[in-house]
Protein backbone atom coordinates (compact mmCIF):
# COMPACT_ATOMS: atom_id res chain seq x y z
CA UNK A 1 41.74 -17.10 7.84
CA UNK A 2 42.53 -15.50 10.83
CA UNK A 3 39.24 -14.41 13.10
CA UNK A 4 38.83 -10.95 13.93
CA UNK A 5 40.15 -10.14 17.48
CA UNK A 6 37.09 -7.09 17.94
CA UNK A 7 34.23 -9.54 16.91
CA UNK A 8 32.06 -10.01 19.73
CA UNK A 9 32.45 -13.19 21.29
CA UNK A 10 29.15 -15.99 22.65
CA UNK A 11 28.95 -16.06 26.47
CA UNK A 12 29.86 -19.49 27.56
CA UNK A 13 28.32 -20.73 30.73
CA UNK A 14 28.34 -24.69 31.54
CA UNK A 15 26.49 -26.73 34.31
CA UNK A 16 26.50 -30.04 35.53
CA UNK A 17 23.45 -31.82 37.33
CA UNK A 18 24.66 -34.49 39.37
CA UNK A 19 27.09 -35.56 36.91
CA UNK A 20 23.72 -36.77 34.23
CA UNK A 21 23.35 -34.01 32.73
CA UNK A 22 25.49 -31.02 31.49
CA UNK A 23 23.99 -27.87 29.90
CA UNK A 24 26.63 -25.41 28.17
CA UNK A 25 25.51 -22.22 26.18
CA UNK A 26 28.37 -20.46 23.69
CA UNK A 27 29.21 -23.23 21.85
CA UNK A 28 30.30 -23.12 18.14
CA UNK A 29 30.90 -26.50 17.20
CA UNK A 30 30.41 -30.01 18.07
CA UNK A 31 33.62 -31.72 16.06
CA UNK A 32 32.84 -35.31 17.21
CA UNK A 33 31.71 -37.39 19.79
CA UNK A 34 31.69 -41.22 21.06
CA UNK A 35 30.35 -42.34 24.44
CA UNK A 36 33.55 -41.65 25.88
CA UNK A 37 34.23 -38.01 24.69
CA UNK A 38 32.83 -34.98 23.18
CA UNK A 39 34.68 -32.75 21.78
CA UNK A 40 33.10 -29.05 21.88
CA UNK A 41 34.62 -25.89 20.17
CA UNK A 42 33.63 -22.15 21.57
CA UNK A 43 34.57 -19.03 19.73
CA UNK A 44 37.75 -19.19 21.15
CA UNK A 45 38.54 -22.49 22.73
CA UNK A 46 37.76 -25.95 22.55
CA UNK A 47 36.71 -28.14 25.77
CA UNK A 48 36.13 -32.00 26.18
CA UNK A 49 33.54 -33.88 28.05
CA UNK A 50 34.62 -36.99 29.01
CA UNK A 51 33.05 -39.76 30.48
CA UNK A 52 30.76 -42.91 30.16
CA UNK A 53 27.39 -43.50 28.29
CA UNK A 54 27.58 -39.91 26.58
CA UNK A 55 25.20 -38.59 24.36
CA UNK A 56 24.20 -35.50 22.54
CA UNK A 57 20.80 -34.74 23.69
CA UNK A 58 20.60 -31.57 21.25
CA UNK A 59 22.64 -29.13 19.82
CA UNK A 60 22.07 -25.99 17.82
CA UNK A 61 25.00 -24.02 16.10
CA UNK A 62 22.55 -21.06 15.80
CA UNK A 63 21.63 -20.54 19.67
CA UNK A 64 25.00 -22.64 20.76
CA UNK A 65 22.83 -24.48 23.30
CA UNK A 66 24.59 -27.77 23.93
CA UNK A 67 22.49 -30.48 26.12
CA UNK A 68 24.37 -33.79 26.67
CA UNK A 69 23.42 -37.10 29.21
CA UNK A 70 25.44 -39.70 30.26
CA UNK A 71 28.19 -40.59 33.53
CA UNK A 72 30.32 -37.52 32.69
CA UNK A 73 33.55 -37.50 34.38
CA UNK A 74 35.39 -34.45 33.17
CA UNK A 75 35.23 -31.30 31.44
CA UNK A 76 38.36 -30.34 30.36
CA UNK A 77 39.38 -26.80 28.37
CA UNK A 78 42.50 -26.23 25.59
CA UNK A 79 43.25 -23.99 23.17
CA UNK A 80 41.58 -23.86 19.96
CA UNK A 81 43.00 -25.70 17.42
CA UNK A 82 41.77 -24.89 13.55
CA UNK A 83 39.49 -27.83 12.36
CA UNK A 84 42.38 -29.63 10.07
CA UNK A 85 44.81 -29.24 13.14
CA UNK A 86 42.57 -30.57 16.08
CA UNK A 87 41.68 -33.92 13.37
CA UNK A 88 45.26 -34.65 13.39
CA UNK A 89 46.34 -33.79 16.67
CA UNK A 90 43.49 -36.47 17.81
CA UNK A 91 44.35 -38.97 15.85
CA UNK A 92 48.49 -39.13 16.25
CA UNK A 93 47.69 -38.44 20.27
């Protein structure tokens, strides 16, 4: 099902505090995580944290607060794939 183009979309904002600790708000979806990566979906992209020692402090789908701790190396943005496509497209990478 397509989404609709005129719904309003989440602000995103993201901060990093000397690499420990990242804070992001807009965030739809946590698809999965292992203390390498996180994989984070917004309303209309997806974005990985990568890193060492990650963890997800909290996360609420409702307020799309996302708190996460750990060595974090990258933060890296992509298109959005749909659920079914970004599963496969992680495992045959």
């Amino acid at each position: 099902m397509p989404k609709n183009e005129n719904a309003a979309k989440r602000p995103h904002n993201l901060s990093i505090e000397n690499r420990k600790l990242l804070k992001a708000t807009g965030v739809a979806d946590v698809e999965g995580f292992d203390e390498t990566k996180i994989f984070a979906m917004l309303d209309d992209m997806a974005f990985t944290i990568g890193g060492k020692g990650l963890k997800v402090v909290s996360f609420s789908a409702e307020s799309g607060d996302l708190r996460v701790e750990g060595e974090i190396d990258s933060v890296t943005y992509s298109a959005a794939l749909s659920r079914r496509a970004g599963i496969f497209a992680r495992i045959f990478r």
